[in-house]
C-alpha atoms as a PDB file:
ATOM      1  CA  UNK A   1     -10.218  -1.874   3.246  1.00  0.00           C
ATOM      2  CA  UNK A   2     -10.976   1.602   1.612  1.00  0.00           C
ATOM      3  CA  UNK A   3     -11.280   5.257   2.990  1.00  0.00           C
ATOM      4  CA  UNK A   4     -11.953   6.405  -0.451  1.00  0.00           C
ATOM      5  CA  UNK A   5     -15.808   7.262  -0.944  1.00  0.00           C
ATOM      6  CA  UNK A   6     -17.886   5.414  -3.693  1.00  0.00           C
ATOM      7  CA  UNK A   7     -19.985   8.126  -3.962  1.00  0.00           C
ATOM      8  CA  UNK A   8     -17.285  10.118  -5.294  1.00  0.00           C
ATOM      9  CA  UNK A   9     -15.536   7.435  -7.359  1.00  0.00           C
ATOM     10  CA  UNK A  10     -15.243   6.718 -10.696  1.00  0.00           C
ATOM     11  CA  UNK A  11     -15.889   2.797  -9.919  1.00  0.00           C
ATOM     12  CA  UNK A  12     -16.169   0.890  -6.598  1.00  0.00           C
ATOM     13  CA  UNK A  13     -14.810  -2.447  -5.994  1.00  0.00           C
ATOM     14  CA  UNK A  14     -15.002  -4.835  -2.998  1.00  0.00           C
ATOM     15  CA  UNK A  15     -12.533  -4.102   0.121  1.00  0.00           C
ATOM     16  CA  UNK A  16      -9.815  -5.957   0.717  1.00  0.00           C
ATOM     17  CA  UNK A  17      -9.409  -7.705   4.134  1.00  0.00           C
ATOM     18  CA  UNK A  18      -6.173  -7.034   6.108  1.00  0.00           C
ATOM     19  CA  UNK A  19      -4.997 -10.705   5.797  1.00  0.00           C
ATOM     20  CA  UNK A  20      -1.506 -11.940   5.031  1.00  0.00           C
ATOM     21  CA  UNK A  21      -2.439 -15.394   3.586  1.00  0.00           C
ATOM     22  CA  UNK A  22      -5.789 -13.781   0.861  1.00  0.00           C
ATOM     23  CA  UNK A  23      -2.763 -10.766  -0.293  1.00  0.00           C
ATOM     24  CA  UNK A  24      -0.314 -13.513  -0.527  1.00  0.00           C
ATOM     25  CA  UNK A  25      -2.649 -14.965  -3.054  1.00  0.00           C
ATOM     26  CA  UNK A  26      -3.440 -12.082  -4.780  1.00  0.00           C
ATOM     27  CA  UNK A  27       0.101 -11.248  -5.383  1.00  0.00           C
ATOM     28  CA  UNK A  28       0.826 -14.815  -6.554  1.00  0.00           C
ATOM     29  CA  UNK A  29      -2.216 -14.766  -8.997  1.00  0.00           C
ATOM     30  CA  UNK A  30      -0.612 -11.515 -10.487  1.00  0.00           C
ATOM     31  CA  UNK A  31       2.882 -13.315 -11.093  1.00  0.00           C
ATOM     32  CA  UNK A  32       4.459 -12.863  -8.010  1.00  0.00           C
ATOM     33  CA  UNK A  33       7.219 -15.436  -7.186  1.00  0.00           C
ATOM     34  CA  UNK A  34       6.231 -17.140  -4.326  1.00  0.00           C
ATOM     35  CA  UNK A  35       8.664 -17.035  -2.024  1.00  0.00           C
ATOM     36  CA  UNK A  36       7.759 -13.303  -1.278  1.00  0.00           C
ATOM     37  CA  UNK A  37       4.811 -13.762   1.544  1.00  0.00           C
ATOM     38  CA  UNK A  38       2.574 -11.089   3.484  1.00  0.00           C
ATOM     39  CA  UNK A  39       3.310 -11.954   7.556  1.00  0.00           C
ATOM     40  CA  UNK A  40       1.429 -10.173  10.607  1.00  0.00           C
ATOM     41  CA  UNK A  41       3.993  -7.429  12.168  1.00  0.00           C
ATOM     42  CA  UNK A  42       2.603  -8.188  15.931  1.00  0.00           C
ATOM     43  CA  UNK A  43       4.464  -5.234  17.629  1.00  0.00           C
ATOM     44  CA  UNK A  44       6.905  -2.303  16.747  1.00  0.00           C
ATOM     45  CA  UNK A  45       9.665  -2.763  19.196  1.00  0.00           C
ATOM     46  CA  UNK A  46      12.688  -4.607  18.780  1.00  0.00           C
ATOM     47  CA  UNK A  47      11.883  -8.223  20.149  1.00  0.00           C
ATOM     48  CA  UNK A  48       8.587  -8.043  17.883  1.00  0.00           C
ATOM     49  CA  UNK A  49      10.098  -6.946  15.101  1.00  0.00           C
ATOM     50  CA  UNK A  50      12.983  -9.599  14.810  1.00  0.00           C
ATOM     51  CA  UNK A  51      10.097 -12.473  14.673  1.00  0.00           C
ATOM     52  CA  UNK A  52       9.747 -10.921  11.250  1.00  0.00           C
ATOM     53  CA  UNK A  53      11.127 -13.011   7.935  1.00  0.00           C
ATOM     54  CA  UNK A  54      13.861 -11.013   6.172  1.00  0.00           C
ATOM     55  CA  UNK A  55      14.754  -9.939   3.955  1.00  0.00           C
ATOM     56  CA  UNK A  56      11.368  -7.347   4.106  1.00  0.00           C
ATOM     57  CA  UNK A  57      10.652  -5.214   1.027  1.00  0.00           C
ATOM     58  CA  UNK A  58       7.708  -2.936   1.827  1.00  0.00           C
ATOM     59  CA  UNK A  59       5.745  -2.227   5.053  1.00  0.00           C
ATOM     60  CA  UNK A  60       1.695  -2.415   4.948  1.00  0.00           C
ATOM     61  CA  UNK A  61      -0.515  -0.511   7.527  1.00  0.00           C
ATOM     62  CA  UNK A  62      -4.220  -0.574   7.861  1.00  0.00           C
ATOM     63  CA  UNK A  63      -5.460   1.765   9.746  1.00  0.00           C
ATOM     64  CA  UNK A  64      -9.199   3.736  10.543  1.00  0.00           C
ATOM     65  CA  UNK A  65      -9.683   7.216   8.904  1.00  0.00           C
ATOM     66  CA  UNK A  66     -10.585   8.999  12.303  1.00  0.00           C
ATOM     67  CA  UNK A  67     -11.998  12.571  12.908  1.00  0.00           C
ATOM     68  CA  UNK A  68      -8.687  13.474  13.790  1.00  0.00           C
ATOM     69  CA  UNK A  69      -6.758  11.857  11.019  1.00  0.00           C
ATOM     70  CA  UNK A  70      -9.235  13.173   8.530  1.00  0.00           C
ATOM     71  CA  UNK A  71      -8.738  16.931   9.980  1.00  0.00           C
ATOM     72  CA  UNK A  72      -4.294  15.897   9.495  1.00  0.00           C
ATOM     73  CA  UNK A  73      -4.848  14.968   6.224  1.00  0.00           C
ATOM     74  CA  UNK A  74      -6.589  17.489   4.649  1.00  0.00           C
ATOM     75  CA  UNK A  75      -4.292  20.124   6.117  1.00  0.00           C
ATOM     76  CA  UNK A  76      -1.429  18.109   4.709  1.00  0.00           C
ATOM     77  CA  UNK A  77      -3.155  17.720   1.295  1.00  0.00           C
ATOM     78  CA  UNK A  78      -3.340  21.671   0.989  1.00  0.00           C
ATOM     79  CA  UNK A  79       0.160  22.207   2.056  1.00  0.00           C
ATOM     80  CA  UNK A  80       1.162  19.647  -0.511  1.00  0.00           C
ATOM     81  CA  UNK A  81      -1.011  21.396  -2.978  1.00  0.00           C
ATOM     82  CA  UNK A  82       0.050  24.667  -2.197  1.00  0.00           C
ATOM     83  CA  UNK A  83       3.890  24.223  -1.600  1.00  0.00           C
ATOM     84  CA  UNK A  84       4.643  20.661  -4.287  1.00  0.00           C
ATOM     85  CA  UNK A  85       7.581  18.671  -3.213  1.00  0.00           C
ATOM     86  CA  UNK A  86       9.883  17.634  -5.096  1.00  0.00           C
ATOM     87  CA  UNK A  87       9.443  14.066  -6.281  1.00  0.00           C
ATOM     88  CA  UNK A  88      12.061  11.249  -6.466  1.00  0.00           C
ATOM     89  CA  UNK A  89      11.464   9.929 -10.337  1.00  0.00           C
ATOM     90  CA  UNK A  90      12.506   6.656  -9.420  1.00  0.00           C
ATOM     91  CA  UNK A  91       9.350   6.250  -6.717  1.00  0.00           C
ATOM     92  CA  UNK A  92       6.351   4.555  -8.654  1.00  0.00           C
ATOM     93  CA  UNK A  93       3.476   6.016  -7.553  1.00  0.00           C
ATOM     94  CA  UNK A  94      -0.197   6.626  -8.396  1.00  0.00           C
ATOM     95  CA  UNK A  95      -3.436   8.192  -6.735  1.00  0.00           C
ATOM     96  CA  UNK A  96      -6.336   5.865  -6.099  1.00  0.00           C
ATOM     97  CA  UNK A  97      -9.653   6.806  -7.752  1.00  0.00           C
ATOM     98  CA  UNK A  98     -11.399   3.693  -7.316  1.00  0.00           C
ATOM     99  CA  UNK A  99     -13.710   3.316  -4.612  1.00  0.00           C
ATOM    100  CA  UNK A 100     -12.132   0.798  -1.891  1.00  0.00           C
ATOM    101  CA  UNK A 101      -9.544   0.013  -3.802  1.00  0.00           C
ATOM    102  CA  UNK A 102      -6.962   1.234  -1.201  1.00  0.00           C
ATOM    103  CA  UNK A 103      -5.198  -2.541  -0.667  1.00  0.00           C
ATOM    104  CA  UNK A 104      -4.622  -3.028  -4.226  1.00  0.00           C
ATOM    105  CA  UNK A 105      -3.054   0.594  -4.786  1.00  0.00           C
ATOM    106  CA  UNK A 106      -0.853  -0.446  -1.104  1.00  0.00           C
ATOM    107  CA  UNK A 107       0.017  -3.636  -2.894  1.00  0.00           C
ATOM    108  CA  UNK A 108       1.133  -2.221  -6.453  1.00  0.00           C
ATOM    109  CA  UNK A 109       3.182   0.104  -4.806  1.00  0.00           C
ATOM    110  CA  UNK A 110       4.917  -2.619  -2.727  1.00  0.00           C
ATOM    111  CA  UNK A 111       5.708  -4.209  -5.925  1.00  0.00           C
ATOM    112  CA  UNK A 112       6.260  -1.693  -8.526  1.00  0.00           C
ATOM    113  CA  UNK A 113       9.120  -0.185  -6.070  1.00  0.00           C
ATOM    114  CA  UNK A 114      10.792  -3.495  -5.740  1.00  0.00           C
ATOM    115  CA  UNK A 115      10.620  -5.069  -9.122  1.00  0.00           C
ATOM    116  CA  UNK A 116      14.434  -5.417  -8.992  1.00  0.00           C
ATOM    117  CA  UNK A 117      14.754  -6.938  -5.832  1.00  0.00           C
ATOM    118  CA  UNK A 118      11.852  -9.476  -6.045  1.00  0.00           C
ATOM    119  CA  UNK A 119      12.615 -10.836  -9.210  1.00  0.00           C
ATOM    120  CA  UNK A 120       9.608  -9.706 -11.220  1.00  0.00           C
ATOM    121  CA  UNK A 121       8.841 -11.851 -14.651  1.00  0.00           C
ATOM    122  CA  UNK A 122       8.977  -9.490 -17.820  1.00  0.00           C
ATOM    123  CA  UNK A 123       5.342 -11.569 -18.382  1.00  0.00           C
ATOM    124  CA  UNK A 124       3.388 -10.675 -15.235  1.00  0.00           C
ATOM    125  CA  UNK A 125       1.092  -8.516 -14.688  1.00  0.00           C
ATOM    126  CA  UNK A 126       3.312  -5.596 -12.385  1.00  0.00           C
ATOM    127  CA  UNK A 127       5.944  -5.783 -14.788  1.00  0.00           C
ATOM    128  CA  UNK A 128       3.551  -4.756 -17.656  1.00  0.00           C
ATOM    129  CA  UNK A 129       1.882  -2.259 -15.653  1.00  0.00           C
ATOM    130  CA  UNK A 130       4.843  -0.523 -15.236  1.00  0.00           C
ATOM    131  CA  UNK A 131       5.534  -0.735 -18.622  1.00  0.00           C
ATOM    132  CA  UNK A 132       2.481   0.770 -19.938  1.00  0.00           C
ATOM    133  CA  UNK A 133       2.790   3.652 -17.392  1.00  0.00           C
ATOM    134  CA  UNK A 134       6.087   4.200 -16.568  1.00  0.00           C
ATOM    135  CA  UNK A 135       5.742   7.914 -18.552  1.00  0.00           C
ATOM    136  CA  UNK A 136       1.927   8.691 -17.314  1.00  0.00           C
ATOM    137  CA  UNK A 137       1.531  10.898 -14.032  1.00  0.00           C
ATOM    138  CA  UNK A 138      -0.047   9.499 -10.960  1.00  0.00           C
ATOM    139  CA  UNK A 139      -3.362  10.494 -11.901  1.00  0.00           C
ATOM    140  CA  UNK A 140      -2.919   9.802 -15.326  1.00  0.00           C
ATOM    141  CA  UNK A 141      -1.748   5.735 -13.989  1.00  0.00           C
ATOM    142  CA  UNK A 142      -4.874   5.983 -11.793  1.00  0.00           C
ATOM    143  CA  UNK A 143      -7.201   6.215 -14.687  1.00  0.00           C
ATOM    144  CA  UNK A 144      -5.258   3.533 -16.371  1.00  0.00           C
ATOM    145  CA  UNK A 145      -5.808   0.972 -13.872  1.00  0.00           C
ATOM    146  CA  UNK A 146      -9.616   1.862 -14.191  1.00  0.00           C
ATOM    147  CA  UNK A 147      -9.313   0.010 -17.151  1.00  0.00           C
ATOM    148  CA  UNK A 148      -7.819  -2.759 -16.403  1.00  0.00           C
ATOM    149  CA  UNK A 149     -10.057  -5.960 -16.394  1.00  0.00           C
ATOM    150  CA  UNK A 150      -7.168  -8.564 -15.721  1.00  0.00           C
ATOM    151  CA  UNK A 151      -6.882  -6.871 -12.053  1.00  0.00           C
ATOM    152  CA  UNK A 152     -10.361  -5.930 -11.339  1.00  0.00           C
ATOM    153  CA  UNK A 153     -11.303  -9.439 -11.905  1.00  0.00           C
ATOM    154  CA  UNK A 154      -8.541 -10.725  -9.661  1.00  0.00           C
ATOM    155  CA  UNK A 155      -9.038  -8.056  -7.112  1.00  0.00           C
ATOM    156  CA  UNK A 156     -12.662  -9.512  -7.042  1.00  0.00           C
ATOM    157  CA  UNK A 157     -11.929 -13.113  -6.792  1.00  0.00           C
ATOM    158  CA  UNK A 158      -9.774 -12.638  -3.789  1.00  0.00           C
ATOM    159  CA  UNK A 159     -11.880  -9.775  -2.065  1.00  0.00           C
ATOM    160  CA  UNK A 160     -14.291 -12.993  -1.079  1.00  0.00           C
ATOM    161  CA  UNK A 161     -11.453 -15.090   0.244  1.00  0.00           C
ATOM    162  CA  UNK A 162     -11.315 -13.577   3.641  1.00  0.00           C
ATOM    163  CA  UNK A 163     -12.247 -15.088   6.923  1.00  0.00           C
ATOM    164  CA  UNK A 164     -14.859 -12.198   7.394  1.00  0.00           C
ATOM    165  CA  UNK A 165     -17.899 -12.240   4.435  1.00  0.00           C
ATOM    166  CA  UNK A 166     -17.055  -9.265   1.754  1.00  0.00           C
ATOM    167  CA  UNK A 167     -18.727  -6.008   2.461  1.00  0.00           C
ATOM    168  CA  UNK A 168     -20.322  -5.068  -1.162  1.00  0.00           C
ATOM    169  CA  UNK A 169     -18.733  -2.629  -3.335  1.00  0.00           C
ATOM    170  CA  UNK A 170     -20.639   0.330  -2.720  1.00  0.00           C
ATOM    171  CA  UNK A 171     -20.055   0.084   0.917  1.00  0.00           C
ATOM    172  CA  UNK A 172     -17.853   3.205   2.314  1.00  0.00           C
ATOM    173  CA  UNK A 173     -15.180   1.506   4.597  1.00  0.00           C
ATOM    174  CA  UNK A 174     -13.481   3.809   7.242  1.00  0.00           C
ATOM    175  CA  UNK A 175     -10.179   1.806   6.959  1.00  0.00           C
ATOM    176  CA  UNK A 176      -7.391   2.558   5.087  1.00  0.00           C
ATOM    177  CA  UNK A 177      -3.947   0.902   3.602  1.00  0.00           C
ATOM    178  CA  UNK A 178      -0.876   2.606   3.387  1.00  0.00           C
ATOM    179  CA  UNK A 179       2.506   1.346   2.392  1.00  0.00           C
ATOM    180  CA  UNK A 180       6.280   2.101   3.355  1.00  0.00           C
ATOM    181  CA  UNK A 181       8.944   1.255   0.792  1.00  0.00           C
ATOM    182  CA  UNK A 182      12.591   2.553   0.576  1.00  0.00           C
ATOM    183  CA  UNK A 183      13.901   3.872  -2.451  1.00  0.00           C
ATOM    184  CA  UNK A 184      17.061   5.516  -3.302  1.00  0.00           C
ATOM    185  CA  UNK A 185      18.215   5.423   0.729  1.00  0.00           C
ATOM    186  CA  UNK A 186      15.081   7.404   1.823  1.00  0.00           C
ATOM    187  CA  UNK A 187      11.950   5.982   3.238  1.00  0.00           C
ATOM    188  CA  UNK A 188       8.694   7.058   1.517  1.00  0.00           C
ATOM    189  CA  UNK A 189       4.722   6.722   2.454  1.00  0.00           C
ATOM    190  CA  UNK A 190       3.019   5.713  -0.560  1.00  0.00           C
ATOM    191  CA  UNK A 191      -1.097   6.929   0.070  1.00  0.00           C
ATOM    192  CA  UNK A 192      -3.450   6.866  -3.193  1.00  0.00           C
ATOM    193  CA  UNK A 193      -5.536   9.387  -1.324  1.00  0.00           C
ATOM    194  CA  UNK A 194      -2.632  12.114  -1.210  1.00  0.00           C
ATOM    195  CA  UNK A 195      -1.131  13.907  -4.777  1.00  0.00           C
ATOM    196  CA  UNK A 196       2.386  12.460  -3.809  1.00  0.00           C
ATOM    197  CA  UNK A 197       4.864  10.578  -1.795  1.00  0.00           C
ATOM    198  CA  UNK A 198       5.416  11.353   1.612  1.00  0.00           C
ATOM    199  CA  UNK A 199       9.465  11.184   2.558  1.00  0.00           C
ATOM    200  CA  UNK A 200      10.624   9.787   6.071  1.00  0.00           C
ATOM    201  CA  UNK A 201      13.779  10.837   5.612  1.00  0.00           C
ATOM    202  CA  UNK A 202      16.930   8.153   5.304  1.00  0.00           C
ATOM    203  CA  UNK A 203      16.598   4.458   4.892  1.00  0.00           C
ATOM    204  CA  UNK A 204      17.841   1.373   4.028  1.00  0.00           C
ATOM    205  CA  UNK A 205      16.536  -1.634   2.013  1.00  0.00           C
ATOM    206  CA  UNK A 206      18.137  -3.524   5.022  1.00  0.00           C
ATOM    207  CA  UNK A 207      17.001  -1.709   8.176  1.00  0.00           C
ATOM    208  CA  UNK A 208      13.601  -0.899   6.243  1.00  0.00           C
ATOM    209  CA  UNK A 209      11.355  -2.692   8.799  1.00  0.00           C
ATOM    210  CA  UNK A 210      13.101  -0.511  11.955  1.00  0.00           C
ATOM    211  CA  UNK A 211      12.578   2.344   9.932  1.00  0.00           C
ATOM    212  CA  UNK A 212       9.289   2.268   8.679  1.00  0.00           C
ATOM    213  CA  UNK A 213       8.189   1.171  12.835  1.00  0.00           C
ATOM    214  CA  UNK A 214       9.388   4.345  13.465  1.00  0.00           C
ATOM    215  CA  UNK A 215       7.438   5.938  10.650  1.00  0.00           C
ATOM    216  CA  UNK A 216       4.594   4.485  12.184  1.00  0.00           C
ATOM    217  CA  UNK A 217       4.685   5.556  15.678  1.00  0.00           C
ATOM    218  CA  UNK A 218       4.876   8.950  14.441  1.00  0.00           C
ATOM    219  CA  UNK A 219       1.552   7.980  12.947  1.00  0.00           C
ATOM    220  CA  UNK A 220      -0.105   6.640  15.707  1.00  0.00           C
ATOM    221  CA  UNK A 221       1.265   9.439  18.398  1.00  0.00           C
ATOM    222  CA  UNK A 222      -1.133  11.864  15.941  1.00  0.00           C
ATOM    223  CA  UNK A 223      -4.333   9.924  17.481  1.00  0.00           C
ATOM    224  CA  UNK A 224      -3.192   7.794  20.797  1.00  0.00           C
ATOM    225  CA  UNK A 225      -6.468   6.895  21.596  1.00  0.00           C
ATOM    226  CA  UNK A 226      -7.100   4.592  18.599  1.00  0.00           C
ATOM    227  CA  UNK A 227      -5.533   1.321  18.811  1.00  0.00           C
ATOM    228  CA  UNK A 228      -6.929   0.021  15.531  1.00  0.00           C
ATOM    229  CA  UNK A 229      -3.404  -0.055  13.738  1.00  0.00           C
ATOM    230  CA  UNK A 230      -2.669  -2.970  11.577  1.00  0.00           C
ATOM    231  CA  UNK A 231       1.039  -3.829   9.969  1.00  0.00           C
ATOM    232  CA  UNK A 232       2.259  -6.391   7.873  1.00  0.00           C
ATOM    233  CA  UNK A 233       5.397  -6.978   5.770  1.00  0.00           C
ATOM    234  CA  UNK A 234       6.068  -7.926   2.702  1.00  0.00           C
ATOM    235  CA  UNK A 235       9.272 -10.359   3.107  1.00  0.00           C
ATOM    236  CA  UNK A 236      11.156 -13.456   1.610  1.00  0.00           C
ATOM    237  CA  UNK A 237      11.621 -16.090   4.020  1.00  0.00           C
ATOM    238  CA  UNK A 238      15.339 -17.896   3.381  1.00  0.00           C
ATOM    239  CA  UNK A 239      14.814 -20.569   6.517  1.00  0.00           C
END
């Protein structure tokens, strides 16, 4: 679901749920082979973490925009305004301008930053994306995807898939999706709501589910007394 406010949007679509099974559809409806699968990440240590399928390409966390987190973030926007980092070229990234359209800018990020690995068809829909914004700026990609029908539409049909009924468009949700990918050796947070990657610091495409649990419990020591965290990876079983 979506912390970004319809009433300040350019468009509004219908939340996502945080459900493996309805964004393994909606990746396989966008040309996603399917052996790549979303699975629940049920804890961060060790034991919980080796239940996971590998190999894992991204990292997915849903989590509630707090008081707290809200007061972080907007300190952290204004630093990042303020003082720009410097940006890794070879991260894909865009903000999100559409109204609760958090999961689907999680979920292109996921994908865009593993094209290689996963196999992506020159045909499908990510690979084309890319394509057609590979030299456009983050907002610049935003406003693209404001245009494009092909995902809205699919976006749509599997926002009413979920095993809770679909909020309606112009609801504001308090919960947002993040993702965690690794490129280049470092370990980025991908978040439409902020002007650019975050950087964790060094990574690997193999340890990338031990890294980004770290990641994360940074994240949730910031606000200890909210235990509405979810996680889920995006992984190829080979078993």
């Amino acid at each position: 679901m979506a912390a970004e406010s319809c009433a300040t949007s350019e468009s509004c679509w219908v939340a996502l749920e945080s459900n493996p099974d309805v964004l393994t559809k909606y990746i396989h409806k966008l040309g996603v082979p399917e052996g790549w699968t979303f699975t629940d990440v049920y804890g961060l240590d060790a034991e919980m973490l080796a239940m996971v399928p590998q190999p894992v390409a991204a990292v997915v966390v849903l989590f509630p925009i707090t008081d707290k987190y809200e007061a972080r973030y907007q300190v952290e926007v204004a630093s990042m305004r303020k003082n720009p980092p410097q940006v890794n070229p070879n991260v894909y990234f865009m903000e999100q301008k559409i109204g609760n359209a958090c999961g689907t800018i999680a979920v292109i990020h996921a994908i865009c930053n593993n094209a290689t690995m996963m196999q992506i068809a020159a045909d499908s829909f990510f690979a084309r994306l890319m394509n057609r914004t590979r030299a456009l700026d983050p907002s610049a990609r935003a406003d693209y995807l404001n245009t494009d029908k092909e995902l809205e539409e699919v976006h749509a049909s599997t926002a009413q898939e979920g095993q809770t009924t679909a909020p309606h468009a112009d609801d504001d949700i308090n919960l947002h999706f993040v993702v965690l990918v690794v490129v280049d050796n470092q370990l980025y947070e991908l978040d439409g709501r902020k002007p650019f990657p975050v950087c964790h610091g060094p990574a690997s495409k193999e340890s990338i589910l031990q890294d980004a649990a770290r990641a994360i419990s940074e994240m949730i020591s910031h606000d200890t007394e909210e235990l509405h965290f979810s996680v889920i990876a995006l992984s190829r079983p080979t078993n």
